[in-house]
PDB file of N, CA and C in Angstrom:
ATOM      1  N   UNK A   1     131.030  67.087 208.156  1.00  0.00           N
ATOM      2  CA  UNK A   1     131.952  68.018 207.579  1.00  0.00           C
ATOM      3  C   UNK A   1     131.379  69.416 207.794  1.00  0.00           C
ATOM      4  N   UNK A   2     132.088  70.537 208.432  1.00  0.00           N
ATOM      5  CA  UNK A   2     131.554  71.810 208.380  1.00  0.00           C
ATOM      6  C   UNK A   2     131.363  72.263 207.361  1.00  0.00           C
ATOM      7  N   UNK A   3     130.913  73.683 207.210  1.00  0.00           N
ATOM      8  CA  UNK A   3     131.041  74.323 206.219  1.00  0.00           C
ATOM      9  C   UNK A   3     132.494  74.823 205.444  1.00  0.00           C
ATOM     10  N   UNK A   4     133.301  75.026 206.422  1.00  0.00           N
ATOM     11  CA  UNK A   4     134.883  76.054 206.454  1.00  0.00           C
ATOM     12  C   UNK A   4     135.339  74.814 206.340  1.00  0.00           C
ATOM     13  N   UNK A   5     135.631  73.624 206.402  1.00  0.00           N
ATOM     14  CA  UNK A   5     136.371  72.811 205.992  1.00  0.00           C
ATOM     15  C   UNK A   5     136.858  72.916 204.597  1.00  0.00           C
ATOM     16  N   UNK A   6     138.277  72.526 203.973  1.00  0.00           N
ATOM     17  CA  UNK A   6     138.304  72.473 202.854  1.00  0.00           C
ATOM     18  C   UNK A   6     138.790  70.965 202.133  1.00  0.00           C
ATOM     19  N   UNK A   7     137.778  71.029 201.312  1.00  0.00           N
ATOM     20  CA  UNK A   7     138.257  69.891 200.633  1.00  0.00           C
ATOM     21  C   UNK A   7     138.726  70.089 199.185  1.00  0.00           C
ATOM     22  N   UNK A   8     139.719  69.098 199.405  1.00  0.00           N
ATOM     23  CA  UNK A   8     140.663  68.832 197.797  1.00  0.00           C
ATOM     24  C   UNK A   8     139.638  68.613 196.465  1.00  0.00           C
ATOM     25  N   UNK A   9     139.976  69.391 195.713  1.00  0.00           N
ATOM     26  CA  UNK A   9     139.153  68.944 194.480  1.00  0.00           C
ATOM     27  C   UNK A   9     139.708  68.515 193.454  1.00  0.00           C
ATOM     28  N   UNK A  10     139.913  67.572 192.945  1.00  0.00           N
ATOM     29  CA  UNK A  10     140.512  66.991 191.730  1.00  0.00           C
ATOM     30  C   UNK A  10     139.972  67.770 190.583  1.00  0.00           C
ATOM     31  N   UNK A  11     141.314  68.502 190.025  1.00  0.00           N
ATOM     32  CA  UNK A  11     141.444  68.943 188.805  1.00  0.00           C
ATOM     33  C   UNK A  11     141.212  67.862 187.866  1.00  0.00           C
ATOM     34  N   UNK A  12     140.148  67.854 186.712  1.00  0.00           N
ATOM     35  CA  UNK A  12     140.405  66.632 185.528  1.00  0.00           C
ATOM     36  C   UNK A  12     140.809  67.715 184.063  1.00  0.00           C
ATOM     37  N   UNK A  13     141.762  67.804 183.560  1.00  0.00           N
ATOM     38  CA  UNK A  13     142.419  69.042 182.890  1.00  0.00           C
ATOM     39  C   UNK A  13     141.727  67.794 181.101  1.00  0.00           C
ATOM     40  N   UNK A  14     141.283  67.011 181.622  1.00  0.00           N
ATOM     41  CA  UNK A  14     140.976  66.572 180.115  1.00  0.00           C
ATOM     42  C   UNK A  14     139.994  67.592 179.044  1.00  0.00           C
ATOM     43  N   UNK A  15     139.085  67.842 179.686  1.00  0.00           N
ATOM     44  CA  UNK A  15     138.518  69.142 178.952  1.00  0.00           C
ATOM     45  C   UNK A  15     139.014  69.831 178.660  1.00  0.00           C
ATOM     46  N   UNK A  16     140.205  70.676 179.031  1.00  0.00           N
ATOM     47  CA  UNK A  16     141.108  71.186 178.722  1.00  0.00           C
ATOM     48  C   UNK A  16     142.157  70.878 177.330  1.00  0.00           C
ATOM     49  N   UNK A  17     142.455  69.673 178.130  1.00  0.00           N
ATOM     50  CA  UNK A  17     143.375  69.039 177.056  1.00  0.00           C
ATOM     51  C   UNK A  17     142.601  68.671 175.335  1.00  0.00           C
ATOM     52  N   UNK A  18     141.149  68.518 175.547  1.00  0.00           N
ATOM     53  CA  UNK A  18     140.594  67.917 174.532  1.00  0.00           C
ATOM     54  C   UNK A  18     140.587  69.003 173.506  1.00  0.00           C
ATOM     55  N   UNK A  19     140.250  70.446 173.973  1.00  0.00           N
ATOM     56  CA  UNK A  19     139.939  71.565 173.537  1.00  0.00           C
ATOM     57  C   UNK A  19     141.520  71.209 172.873  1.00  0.00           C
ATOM     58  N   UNK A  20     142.465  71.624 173.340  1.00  0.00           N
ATOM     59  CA  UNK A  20     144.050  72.337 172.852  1.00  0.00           C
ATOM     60  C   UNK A  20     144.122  71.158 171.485  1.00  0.00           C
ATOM     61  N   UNK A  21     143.939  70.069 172.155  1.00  0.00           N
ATOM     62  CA  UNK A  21     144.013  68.639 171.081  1.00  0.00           C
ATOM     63  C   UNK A  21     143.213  69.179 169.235  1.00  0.00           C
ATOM     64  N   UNK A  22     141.882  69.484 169.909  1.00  0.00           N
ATOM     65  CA  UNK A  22     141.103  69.863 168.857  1.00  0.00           C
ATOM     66  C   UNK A  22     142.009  71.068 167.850  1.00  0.00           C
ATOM     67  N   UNK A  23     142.295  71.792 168.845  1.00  0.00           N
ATOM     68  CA  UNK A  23     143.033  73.282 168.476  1.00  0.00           C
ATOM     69  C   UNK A  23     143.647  73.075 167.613  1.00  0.00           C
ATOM     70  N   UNK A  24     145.207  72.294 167.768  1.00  0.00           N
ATOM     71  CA  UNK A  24     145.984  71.407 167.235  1.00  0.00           C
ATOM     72  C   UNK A  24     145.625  71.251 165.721  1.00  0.00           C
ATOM     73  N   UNK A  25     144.697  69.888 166.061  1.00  0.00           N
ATOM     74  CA  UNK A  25     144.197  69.720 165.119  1.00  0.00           C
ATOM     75  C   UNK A  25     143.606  70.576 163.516  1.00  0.00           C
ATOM     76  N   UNK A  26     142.583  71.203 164.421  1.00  0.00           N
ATOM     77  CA  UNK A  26     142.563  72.194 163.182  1.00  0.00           C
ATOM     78  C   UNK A  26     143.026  73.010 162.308  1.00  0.00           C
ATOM     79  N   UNK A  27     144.427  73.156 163.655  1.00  0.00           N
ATOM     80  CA  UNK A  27     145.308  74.644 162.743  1.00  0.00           C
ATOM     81  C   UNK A  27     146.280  73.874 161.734  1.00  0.00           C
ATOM     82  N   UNK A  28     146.592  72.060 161.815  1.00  0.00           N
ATOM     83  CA  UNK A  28     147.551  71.268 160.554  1.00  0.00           C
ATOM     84  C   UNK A  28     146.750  70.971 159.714  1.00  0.00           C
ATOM     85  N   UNK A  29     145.391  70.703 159.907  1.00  0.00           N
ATOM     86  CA  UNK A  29     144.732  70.642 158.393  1.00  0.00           C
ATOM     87  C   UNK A  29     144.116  72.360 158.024  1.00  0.00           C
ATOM     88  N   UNK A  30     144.173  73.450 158.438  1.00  0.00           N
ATOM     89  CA  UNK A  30     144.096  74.444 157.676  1.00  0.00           C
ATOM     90  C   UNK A  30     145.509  75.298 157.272  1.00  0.00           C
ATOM     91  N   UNK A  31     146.473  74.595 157.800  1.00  0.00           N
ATOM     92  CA  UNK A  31     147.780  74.862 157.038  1.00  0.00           C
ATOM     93  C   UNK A  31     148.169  73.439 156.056  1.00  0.00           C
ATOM     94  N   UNK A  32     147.763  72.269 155.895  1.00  0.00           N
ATOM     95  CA  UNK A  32     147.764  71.881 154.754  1.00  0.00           C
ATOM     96  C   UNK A  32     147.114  72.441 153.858  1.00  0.00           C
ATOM     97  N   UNK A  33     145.323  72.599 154.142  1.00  0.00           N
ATOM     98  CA  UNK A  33     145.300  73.062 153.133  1.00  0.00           C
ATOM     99  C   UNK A  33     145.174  74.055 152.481  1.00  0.00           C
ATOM    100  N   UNK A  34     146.127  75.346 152.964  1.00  0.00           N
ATOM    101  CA  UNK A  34     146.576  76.466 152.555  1.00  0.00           C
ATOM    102  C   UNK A  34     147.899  76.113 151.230  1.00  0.00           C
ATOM    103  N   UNK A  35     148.760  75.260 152.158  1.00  0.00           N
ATOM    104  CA  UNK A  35     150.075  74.291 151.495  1.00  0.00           C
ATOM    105  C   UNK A  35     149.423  73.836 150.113  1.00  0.00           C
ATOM    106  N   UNK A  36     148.232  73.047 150.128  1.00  0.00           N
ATOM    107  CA  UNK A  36     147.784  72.414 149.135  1.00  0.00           C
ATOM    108  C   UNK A  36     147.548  73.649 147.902  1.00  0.00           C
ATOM    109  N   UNK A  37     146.597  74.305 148.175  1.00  0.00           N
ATOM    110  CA  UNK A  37     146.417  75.563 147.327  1.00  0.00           C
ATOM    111  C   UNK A  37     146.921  76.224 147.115  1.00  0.00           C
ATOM    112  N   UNK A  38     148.065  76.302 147.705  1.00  0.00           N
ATOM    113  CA  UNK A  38     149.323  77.264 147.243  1.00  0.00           C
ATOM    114  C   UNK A  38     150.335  76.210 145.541  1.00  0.00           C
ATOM    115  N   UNK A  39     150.142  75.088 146.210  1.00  0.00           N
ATOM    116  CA  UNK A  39     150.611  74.134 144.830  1.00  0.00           C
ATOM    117  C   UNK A  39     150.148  73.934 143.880  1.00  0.00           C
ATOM    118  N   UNK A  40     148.332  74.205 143.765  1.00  0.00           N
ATOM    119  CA  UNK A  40     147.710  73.780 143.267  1.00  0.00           C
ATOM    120  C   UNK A  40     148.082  75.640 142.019  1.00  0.00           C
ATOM    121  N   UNK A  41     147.761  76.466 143.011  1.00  0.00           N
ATOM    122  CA  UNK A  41     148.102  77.686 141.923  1.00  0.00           C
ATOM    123  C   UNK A  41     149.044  78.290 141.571  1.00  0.00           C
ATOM    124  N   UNK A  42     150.416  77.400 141.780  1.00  0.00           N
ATOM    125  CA  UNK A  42     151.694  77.833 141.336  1.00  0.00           C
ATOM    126  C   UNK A  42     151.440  76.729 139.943  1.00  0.00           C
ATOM    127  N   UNK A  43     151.059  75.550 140.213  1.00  0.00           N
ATOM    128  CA  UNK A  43     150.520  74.394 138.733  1.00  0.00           C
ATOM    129  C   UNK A  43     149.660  75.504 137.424  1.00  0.00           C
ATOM    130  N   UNK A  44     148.913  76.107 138.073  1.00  0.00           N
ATOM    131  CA  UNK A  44     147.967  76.476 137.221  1.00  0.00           C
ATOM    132  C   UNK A  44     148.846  77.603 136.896  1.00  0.00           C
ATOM    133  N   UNK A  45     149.575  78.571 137.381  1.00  0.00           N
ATOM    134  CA  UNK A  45     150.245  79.773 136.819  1.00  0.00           C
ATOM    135  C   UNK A  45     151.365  79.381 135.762  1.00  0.00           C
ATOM    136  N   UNK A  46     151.934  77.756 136.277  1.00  0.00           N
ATOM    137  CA  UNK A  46     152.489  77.292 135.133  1.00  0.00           C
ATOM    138  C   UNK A  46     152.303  77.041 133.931  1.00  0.00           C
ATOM    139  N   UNK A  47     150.674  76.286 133.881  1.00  0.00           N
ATOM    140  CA  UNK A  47     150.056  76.142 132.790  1.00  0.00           C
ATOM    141  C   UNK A  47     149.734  77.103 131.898  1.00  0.00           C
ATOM    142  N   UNK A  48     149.474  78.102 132.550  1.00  0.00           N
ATOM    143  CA  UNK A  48     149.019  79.321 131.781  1.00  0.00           C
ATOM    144  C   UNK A  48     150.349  79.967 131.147  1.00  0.00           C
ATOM    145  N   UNK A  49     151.359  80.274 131.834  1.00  0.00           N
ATOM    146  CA  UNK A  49     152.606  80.686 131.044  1.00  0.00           C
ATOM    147  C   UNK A  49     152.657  79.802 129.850  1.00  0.00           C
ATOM    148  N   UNK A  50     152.811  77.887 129.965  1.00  0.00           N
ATOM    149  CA  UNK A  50     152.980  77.496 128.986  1.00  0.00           C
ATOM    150  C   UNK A  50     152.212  77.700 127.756  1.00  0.00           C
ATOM    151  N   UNK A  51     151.208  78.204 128.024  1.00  0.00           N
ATOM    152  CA  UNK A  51     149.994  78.264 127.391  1.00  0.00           C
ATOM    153  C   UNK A  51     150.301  79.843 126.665  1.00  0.00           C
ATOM    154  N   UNK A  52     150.544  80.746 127.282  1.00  0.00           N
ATOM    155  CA  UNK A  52     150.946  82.178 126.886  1.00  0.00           C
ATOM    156  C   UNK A  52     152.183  81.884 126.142  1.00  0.00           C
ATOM    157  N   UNK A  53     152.846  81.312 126.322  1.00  0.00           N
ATOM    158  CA  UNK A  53     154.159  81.231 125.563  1.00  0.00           C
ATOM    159  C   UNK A  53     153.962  80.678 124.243  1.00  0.00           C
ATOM    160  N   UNK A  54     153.847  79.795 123.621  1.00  0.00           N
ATOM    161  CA  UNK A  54     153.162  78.653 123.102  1.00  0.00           C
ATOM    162  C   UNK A  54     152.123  79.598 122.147  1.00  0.00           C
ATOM    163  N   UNK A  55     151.302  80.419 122.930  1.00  0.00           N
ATOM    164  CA  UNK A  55     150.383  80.855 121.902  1.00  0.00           C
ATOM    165  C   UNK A  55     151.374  82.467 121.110  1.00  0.00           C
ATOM    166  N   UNK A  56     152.045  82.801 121.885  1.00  0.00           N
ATOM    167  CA  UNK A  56     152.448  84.158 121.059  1.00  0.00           C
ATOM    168  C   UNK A  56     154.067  83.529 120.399  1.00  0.00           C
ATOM    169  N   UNK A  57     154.110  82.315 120.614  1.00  0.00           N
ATOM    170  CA  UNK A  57     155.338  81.643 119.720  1.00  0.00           C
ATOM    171  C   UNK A  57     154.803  81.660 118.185  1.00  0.00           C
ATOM    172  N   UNK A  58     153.275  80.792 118.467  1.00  0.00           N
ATOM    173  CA  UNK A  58     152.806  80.067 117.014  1.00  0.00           C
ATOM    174  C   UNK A  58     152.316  81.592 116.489  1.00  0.00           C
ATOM    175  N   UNK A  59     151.866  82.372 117.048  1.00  0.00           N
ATOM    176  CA  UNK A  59     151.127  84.248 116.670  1.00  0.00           C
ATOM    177  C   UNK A  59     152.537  84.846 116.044  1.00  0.00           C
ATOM    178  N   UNK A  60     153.396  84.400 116.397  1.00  0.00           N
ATOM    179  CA  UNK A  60     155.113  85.319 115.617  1.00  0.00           C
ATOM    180  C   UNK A  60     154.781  84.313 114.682  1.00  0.00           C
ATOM    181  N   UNK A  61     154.967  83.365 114.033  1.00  0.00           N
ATOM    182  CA  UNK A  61     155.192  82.355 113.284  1.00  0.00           C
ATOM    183  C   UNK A  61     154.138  82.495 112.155  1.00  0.00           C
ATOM    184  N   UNK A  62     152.635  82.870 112.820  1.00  0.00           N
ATOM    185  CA  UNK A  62     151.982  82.997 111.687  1.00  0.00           C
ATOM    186  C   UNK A  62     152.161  84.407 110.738  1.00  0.00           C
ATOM    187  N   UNK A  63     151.879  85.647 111.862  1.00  0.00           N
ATOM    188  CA  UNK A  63     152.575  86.891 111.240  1.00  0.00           C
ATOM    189  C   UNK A  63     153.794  87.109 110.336  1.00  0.00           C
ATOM    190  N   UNK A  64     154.662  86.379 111.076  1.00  0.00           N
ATOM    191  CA  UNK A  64     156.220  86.948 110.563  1.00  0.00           C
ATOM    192  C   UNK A  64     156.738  85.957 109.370  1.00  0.00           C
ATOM    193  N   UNK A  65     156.777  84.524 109.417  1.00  0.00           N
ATOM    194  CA  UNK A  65     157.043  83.056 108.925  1.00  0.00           C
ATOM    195  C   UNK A  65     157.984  82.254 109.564  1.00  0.00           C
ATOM    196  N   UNK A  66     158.550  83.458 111.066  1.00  0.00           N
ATOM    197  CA  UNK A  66     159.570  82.895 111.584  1.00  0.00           C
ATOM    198  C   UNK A  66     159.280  82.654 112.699  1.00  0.00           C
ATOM    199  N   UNK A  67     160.249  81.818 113.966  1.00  0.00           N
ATOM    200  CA  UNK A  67     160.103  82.043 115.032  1.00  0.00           C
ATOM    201  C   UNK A  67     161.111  82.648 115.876  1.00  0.00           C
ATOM    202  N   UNK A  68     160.324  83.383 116.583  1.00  0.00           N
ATOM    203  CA  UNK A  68     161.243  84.233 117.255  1.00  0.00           C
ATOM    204  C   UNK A  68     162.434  84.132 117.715  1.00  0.00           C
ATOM    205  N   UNK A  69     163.588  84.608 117.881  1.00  0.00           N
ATOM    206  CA  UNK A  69     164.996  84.412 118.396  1.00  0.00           C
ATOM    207  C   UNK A  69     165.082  84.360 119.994  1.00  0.00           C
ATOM    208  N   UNK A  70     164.444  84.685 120.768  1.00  0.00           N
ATOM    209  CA  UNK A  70     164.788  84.918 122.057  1.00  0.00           C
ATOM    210  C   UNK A  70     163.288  84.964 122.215  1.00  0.00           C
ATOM    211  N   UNK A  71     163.142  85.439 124.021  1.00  0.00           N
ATOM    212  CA  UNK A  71     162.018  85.339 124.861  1.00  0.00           C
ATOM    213  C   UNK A  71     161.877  86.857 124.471  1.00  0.00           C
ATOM    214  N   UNK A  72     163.129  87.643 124.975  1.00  0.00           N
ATOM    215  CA  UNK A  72     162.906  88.778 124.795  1.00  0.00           C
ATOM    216  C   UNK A  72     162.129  89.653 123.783  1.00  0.00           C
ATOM    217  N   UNK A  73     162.019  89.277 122.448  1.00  0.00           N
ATOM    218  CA  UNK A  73     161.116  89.671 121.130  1.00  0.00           C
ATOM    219  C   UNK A  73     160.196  89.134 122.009  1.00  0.00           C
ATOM    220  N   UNK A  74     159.568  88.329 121.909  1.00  0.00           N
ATOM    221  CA  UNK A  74     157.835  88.022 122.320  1.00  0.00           C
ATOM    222  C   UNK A  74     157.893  89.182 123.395  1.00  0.00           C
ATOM    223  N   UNK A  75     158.535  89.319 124.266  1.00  0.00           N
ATOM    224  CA  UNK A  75     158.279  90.080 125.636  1.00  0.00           C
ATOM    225  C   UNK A  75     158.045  91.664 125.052  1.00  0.00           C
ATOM    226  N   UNK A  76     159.128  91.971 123.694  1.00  0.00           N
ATOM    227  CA  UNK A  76     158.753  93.183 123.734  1.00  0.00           C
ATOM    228  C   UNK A  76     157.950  93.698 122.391  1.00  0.00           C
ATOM    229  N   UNK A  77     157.640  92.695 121.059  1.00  0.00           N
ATOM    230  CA  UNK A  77     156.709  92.819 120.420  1.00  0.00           C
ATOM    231  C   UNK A  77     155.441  91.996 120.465  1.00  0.00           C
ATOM    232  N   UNK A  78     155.356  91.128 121.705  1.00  0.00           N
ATOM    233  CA  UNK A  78     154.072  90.250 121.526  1.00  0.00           C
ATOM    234  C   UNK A  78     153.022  90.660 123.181  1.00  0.00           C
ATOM    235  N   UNK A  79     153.853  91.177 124.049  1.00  0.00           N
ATOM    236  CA  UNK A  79     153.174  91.724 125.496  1.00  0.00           C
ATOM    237  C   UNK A  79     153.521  90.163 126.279  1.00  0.00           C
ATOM    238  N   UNK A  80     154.330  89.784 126.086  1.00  0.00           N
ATOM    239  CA  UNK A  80     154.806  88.215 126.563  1.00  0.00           C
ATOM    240  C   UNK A  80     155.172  88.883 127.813  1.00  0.00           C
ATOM    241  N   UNK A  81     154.367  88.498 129.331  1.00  0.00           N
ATOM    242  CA  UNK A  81     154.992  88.822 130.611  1.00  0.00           C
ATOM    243  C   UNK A  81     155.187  87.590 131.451  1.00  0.00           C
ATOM    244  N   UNK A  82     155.573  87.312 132.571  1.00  0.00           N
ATOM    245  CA  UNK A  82     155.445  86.295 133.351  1.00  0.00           C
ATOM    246  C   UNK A  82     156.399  86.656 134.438  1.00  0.00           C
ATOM    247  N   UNK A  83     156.041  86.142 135.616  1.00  0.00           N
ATOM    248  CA  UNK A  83     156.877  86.518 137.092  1.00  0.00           C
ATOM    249  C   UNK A  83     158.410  85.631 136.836  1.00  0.00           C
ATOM    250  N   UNK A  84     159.421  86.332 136.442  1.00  0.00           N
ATOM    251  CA  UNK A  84     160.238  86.234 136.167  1.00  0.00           C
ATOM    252  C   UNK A  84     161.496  85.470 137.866  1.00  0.00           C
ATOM    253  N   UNK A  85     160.543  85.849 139.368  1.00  0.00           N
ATOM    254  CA  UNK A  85     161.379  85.200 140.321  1.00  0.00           C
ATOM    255  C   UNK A  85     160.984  83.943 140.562  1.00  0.00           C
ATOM    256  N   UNK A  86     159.382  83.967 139.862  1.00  0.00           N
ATOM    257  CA  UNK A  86     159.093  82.402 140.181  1.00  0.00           C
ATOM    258  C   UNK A  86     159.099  81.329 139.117  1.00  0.00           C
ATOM    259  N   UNK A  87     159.374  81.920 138.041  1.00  0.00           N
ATOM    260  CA  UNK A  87     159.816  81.026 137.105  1.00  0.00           C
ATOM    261  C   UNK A  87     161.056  81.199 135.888  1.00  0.00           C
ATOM    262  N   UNK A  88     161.674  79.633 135.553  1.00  0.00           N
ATOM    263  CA  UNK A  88     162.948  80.487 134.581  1.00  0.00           C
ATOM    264  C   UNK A  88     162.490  79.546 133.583  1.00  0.00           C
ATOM    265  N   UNK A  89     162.281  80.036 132.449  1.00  0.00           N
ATOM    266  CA  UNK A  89     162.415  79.835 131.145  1.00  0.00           C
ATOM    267  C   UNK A  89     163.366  79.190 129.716  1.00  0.00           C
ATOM    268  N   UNK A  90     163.385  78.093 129.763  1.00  0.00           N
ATOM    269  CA  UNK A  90     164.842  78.167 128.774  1.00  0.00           C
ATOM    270  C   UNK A  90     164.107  77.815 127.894  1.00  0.00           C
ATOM    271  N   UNK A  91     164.562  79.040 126.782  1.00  0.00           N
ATOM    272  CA  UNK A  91     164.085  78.879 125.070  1.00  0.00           C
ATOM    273  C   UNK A  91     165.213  78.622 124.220  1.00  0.00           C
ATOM    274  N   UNK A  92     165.435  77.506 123.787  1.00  0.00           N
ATOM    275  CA  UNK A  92     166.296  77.097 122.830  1.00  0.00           C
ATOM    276  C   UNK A  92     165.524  77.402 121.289  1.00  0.00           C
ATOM    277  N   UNK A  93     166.225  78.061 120.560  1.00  0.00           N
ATOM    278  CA  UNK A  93     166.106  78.425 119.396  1.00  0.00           C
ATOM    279  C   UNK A  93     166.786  76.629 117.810  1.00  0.00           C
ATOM    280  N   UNK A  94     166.095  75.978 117.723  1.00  0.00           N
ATOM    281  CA  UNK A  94     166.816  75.364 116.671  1.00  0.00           C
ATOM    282  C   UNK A  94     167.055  75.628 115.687  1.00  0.00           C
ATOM    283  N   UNK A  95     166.354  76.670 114.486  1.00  0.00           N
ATOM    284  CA  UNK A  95     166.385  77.212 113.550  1.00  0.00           C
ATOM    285  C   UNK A  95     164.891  78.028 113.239  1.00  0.00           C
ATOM    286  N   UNK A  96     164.975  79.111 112.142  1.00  0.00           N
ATOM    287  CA  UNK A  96     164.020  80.060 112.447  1.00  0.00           C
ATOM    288  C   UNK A  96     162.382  79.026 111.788  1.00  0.00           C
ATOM    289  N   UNK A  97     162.784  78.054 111.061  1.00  0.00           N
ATOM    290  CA  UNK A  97     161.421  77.638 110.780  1.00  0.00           C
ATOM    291  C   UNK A  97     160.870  76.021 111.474  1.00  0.00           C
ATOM    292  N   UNK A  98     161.830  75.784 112.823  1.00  0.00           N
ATOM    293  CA  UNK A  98     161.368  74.737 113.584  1.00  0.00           C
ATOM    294  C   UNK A  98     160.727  75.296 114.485  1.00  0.00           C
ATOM    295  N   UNK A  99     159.672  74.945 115.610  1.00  0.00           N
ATOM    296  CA  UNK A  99     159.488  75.234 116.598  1.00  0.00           C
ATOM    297  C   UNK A  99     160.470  75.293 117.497  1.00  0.00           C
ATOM    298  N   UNK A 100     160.593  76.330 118.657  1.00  0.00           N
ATOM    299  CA  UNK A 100     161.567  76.449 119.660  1.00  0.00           C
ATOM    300  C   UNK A 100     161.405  75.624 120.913  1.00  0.00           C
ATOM    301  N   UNK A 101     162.920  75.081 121.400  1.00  0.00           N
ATOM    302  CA  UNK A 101     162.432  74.118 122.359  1.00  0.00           C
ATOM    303  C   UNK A 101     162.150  74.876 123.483  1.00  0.00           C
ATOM    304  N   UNK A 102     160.954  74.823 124.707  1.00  0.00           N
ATOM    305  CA  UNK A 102     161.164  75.566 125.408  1.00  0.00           C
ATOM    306  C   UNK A 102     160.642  75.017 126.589  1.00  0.00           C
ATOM    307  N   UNK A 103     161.083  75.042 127.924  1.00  0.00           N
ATOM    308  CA  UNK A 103     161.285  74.439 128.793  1.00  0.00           C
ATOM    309  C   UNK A 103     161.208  75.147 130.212  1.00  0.00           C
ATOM    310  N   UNK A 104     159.837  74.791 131.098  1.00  0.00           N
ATOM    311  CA  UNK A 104     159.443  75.964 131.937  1.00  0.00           C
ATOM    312  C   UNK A 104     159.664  75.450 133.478  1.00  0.00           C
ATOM    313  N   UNK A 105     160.748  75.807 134.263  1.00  0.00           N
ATOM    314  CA  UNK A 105     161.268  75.380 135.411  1.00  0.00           C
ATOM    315  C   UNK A 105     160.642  76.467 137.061  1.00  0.00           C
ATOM    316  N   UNK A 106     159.719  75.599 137.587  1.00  0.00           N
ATOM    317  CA  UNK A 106     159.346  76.608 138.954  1.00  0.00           C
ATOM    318  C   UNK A 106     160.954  76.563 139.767  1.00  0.00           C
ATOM    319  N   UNK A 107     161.137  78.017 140.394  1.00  0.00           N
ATOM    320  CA  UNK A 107     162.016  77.963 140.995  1.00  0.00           C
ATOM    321  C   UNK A 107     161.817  78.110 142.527  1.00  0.00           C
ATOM    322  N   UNK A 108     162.659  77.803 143.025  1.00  0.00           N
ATOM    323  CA  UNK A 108     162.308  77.304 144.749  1.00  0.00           C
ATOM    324  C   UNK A 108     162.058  78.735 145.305  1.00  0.00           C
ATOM    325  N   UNK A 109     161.453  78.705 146.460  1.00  0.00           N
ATOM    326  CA  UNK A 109     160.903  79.681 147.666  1.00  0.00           C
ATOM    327  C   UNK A 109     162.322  79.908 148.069  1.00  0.00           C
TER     328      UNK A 109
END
């Protein structure tokens, strides 16, 4: 064989392919678990509302003897806040010396 001859060289694109494979790979388990932690702290922001709610319900109740009529009183004599697009609230009032039913719904993306 001369030098100037040319010979065919078989491409093997698996190295290639193994890399993109890997690639792949990594970028669905670091978007699960972005997915995951995103659920995990919309849970916990829930808890804590219930938890904020709940505590400045029984804080009117001990102060006043009553419980509050609406969300709105806690919101504007107790500092009661919460992200109002990601979550809706239903406070049922049964009477001023039962606890209020109240019921905390995540709302969709």
């Amino acid at each position: 064989m001369s030098r100037f001859q040319y010979q065919k060289q078989s491409h093997k694109p698996s190295g290639f392919l193994l890399s993109v494979c890997v690639f792949l790979a990594v970028t669905v388990i670091f978007v699960q678990g972005l997915s995951s932690l995103s659920d995990s702290t919309k849970r916990r922001q829930k808890e804590s509302l219930e938890n904020a709610i709940t505590r400045s319900v029984t804080y009117c109740y001990a102060v006043e003897g009553v419980y509050p009529e609406n969300l709105d009183y806690l919101k504007k004599n107790y500092g009661l806040a919460y992200d109002e697009d990601s979550f809706f609230v239903d406070y049922h009032v049964v009477g001023s010396n039962v606890l209020p039913d109240i019921t905390i719904i995540e709302k969709g993306d």
